[in-house]
Protein backbone atom coordinates (compact mmCIF):
# COMPACT_ATOMS: atom_id res chain seq x y z
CA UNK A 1 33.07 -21.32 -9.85
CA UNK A 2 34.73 -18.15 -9.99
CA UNK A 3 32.20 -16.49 -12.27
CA UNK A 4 29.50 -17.54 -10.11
CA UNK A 5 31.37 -15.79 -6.85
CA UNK A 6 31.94 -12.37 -8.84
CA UNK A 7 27.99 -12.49 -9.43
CA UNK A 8 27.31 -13.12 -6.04
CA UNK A 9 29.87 -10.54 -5.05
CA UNK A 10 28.68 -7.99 -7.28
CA UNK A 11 24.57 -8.52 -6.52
CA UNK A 12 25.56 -8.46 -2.66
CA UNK A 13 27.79 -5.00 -3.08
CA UNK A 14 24.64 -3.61 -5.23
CA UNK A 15 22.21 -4.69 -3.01
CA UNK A 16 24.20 -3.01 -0.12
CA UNK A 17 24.36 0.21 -1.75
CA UNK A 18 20.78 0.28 -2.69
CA UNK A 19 21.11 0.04 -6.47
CA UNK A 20 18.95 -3.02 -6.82
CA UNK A 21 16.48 -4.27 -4.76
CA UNK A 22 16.49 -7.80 -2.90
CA UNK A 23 15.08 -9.73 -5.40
CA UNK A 24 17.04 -8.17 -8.55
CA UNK A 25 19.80 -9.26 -6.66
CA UNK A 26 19.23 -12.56 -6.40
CA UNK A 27 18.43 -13.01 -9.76
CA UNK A 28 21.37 -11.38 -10.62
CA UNK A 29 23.81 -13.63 -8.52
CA UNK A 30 21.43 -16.85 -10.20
CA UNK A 31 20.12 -17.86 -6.50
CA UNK A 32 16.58 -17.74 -4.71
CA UNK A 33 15.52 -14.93 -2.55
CA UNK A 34 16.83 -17.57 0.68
CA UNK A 35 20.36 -18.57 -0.82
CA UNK A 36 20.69 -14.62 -1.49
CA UNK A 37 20.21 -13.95 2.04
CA UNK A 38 22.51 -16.58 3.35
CA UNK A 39 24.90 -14.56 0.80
CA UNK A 40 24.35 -11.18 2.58
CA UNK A 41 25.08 -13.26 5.71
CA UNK A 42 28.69 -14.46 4.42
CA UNK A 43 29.61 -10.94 3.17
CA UNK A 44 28.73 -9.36 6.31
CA UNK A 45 25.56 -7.33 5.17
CA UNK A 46 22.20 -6.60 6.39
CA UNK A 47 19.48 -8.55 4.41
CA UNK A 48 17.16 -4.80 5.02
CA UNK A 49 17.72 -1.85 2.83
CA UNK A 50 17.71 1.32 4.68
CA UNK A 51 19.42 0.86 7.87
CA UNK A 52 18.56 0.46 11.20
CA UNK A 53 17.30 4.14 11.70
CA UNK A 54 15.35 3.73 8.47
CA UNK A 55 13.91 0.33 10.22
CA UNK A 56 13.13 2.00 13.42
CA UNK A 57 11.48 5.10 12.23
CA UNK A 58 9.22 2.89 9.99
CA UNK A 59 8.28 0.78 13.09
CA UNK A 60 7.79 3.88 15.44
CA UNK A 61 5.50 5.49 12.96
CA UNK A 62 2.93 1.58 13.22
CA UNK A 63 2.39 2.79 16.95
């Protein structure tokens, strides 16, 4: 039980800094792409890498 919370731990702070992507994440906590994102809820972070500028720029430059 612990072991599997340090993964998830780890893949979440990793994920957050932009180390790994979404997917290497999950792998690397053991859970699909959805349980991984139910994860980022828990911890507190964003399931989109980037940041909310990042996400707004991309949208602005679509119009």
């Amino acid at each position: 039980m612990f072991g599997r919370e340090l993964r998830v731990a780890a893949a979440v702070r990793w994920y957050g800094s932009g180390s790994v992507s979404q997917g290497r994440a999950a792998e690397i906590a053991a859970l699909s792409r959805a349980e991984f994102i139910a994860a980022l809820a828990r911890f507190g972070v964003m399931p989109f890498q980037g940041g909310l500028a990042l996400i707004l720029n991309k949208s602005l430059q679509i119009w």
